[in-house]
Protein backbone atom coordinates (compact mmCIF):
# COMPACT_ATOMS: atom_id res chain seq x y z
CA UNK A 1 0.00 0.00 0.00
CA UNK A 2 2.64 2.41 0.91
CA UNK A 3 4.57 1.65 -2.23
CA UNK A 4 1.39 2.27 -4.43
CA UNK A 5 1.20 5.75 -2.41
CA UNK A 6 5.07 6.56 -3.27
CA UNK A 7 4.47 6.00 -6.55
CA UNK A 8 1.51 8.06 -6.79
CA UNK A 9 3.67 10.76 -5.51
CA UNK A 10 6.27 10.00 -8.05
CA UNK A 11 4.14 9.96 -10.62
CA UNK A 12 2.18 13.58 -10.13
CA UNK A 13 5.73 15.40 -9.64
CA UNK A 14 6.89 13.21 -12.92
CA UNK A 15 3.22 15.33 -14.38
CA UNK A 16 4.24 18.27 -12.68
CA UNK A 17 7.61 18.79 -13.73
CA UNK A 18 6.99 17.59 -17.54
CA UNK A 19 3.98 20.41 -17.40
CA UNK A 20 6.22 23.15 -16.25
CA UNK A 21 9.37 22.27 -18.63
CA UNK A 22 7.34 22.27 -21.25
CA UNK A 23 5.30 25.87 -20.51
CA UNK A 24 9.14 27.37 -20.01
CA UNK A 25 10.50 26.24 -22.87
CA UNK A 26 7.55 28.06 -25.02
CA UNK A 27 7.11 30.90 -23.12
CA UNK A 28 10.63 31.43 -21.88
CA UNK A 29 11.58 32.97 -18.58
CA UNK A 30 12.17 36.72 -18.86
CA UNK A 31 13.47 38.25 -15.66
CA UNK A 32 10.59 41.07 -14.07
CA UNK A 33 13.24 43.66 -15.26
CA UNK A 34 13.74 42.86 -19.06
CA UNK A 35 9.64 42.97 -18.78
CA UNK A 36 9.34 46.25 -17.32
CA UNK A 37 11.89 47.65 -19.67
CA UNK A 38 9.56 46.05 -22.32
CA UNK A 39 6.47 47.82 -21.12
CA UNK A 40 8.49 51.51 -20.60
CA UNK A 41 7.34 51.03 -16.65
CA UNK A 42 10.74 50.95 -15.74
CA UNK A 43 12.04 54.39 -17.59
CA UNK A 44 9.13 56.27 -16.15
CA UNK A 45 10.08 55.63 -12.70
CA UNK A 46 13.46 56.10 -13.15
CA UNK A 47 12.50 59.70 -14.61
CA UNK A 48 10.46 60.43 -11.91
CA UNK A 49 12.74 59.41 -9.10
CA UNK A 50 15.35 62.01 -11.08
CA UNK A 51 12.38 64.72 -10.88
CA UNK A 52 11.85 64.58 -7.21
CA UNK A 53 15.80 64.98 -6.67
């Protein structure tokens, strides 16, 4: 019974992983500031920090 369990376990973080490999390798895994760069969010606070000095 216990072994049945184990592999259970094994088996949905086998799923799991697979899932997830998969989704990075299309999507790819941009870091959050390449994205804001992307979007101009990051250049508009910057300005606005120099502003306020």
């Amino acid at each position: 019974m216990i072994i049945a369990h184990v592999l259970l376990l094994v088996t949905i973080g086998t799923v799991l992983f697979v899932l997830l490999s998969r989704f990075l390798a299309e999507t790819g895994l941009v870091p959050v500031e390449q994205q804001m760069e992307e979007m101009g969010i990051h250049k508009i606070e910057a300005t606005e920090k120099d502003k306020g000095n």
